[in-house]
Protein backbone atom coordinates (compact mmCIF):
# COMPACT_ATOMS: atom_id res chain seq x y z
CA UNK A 1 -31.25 87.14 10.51
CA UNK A 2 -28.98 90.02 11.77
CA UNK A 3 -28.89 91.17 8.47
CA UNK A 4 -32.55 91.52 8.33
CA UNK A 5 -32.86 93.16 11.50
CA UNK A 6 -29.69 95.71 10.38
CA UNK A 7 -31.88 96.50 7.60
CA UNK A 8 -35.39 96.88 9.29
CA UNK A 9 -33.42 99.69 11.56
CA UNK A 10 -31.88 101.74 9.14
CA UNK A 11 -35.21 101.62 7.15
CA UNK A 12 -36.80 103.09 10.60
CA UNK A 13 -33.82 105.41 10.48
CA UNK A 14 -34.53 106.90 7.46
CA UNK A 15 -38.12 107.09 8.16
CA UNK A 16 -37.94 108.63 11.84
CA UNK A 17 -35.36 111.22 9.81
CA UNK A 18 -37.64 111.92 7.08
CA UNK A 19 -41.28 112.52 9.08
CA UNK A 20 -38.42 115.13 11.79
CA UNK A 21 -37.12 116.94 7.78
CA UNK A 22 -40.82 116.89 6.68
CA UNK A 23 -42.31 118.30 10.24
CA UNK A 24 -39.56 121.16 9.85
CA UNK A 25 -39.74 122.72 6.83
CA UNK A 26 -43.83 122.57 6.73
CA UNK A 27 -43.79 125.49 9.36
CA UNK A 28 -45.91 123.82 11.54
CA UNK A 29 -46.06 124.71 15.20
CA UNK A 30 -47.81 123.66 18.33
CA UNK A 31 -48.64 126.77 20.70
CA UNK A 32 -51.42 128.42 22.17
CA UNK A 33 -52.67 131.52 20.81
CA UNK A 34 -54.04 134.19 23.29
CA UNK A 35 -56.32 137.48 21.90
CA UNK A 36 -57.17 140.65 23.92
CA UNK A 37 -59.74 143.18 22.53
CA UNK A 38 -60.52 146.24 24.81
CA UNK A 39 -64.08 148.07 24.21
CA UNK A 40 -64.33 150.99 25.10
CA UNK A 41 -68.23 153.02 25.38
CA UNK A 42 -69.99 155.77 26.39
CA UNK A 43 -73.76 155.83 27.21
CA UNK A 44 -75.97 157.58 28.94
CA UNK A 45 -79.01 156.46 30.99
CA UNK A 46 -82.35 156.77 29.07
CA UNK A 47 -84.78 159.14 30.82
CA UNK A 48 -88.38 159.15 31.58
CA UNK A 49 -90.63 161.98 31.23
CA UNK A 50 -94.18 161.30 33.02
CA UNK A 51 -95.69 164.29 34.21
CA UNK A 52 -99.44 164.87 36.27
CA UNK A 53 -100.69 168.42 35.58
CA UNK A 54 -104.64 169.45 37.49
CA UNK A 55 -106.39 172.42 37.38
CA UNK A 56 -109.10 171.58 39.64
CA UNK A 57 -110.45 172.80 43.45
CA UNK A 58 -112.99 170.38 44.21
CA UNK A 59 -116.11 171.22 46.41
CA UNK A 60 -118.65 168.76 47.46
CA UNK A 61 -121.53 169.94 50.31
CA UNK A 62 -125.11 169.13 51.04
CA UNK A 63 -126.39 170.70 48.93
CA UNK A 64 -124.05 170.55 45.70
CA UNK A 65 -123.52 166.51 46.28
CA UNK A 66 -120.62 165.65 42.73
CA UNK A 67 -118.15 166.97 42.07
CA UNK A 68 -115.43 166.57 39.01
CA UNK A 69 -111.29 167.06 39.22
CA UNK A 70 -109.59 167.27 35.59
CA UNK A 71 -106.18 165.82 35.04
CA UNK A 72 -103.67 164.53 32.36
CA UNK A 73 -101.07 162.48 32.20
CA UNK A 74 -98.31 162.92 29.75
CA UNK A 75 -94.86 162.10 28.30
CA UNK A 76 -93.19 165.08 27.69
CA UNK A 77 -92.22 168.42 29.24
CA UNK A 78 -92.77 171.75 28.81
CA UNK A 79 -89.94 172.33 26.26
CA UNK A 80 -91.83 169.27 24.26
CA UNK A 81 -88.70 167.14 24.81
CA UNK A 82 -90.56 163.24 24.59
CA UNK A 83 -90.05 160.47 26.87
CA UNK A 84 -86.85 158.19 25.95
CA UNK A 85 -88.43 154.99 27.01
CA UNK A 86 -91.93 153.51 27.28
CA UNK A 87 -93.36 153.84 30.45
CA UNK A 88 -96.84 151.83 32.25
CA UNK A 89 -98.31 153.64 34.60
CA UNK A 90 -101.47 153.25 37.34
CA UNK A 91 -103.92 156.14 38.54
CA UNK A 92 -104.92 154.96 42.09
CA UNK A 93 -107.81 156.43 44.58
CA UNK A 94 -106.35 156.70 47.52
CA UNK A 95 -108.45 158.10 50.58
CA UNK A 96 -108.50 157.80 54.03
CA UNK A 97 -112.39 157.88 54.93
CA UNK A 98 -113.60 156.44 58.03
CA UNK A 99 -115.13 152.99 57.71
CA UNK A 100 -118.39 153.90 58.18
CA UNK A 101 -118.91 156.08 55.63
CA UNK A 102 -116.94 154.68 52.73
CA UNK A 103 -120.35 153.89 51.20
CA UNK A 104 -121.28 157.32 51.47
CA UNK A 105 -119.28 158.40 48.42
CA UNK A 106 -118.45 156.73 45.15
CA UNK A 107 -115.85 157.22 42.30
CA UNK A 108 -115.96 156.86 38.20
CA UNK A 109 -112.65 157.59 36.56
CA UNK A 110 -112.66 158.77 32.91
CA UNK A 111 -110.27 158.47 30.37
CA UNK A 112 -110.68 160.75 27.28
CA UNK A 113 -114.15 160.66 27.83
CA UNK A 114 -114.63 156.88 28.39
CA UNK A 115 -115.35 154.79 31.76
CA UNK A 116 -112.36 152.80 33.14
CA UNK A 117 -113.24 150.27 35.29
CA UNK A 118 -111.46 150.60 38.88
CA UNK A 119 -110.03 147.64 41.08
CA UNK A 120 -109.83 148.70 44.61
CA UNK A 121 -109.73 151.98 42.89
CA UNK A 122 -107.19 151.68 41.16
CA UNK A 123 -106.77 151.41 36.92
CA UNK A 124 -105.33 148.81 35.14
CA UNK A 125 -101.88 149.32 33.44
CA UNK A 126 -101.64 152.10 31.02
CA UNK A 127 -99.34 152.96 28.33
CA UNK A 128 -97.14 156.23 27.16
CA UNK A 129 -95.49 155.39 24.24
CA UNK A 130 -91.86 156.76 23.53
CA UNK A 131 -90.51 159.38 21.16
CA UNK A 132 -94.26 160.44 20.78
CA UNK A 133 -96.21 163.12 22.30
CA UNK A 134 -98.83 161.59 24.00
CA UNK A 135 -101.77 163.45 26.51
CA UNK A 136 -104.20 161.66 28.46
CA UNK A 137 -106.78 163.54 29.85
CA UNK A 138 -108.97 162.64 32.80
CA UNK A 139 -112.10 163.19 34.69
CA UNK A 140 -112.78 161.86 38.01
CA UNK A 141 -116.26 161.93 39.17
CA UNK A 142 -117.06 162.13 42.94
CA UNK A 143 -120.58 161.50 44.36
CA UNK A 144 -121.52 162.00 47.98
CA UNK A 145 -124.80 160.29 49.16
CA UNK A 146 -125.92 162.55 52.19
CA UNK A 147 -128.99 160.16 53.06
CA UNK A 148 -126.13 157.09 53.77
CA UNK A 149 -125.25 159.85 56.79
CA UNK A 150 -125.92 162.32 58.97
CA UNK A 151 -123.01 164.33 58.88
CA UNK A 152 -120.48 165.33 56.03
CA UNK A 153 -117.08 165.34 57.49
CA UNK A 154 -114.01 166.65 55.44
CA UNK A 155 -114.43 163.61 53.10
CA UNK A 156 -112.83 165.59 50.05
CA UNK A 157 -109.65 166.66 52.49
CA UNK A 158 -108.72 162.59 52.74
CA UNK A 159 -108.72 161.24 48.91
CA UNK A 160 -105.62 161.67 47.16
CA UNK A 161 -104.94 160.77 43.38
CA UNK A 162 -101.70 159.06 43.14
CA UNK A 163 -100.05 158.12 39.75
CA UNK A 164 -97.58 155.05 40.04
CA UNK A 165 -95.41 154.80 36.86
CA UNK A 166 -92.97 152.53 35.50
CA UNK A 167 -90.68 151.65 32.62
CA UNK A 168 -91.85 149.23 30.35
CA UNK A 169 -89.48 146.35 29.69
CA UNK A 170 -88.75 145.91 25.55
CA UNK A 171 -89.65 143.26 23.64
């Protein structure tokens, strides 16, 4: 029996030494690898070119009771240098008319040459597309009733035309 056991050890000898030989000449390692990359880049902020050019002097009276103001909108500059990103904007009414004669004057807003539809006088979202001229001309229309008062106060002095612009996030 001892010579059994004598022999099951050196068999586990030889073994033990042969997976150690095996293990060191197959170049195999255990370690943990680390990597580093540096990025380096310049960039530059995009920029937006919206601009609100009017020619008009609006005057309402009695007795000459509309009135139109002319306007565009439009992405690019005098130098014709374009937008660099796509931009929403609003055209909003604002005024500052007493109450009680709100009803005394109206608005219709034009956009080349067709009716938009105002929501608390204001548009809906428009676009200006980028890297491409783009003009949009408008017409607002303002009507003074003179029989919903008695007296014409400096209703034209107290409406503003504000344009609220945006960029556009890309899809």
């Amino acid at each position: 029996m001892e010579k059994k056991n004598e022999h099951i050890k050196q068999i586990t000898y030889v073994i033990i030494l042969s997976i150690v030989i095996i293990l060191f000449f197959t170049g195999y390692s255990i370690g943990k690898t680390m990597n580093q990359t540096t990025i380096k880049a310049k960039g530059s902020f995009a920029k937006p070119i919206i601009e609100v050019i009017s020619d008009s002097n609006l005057k309402i009276t009695d007795n000459e009771n509309q009135g139109e103001c002319s306007f565009l909108i439009r992405n690019y500059d005098k130098k014709g240098k374009t937008t660099e990103v796509n931009l929403q904007y609003t055209v909003e009414i604002k005024d500052s008319i007493d109450a009680k004669l709100k009803d005394t004057i109206s608005f219709e807003l034009y956009k080349n040459g067709d009716k938009i539809e105002l929501q608390n006088q204001t548009t809906p979202l428009m676009k200006l597309a980028v890297k491409q001229q783009q003009e949009d001309r408008y017409i607002l229309k303002i009507k003074y009733d003179k029989t919903k008062s008695t007296q014409m106060n400096d209703i034209l002095d107290k409406i503003q035309i504000q344009v609220h612009s945006e960029q556009q996030a890309n899809k």
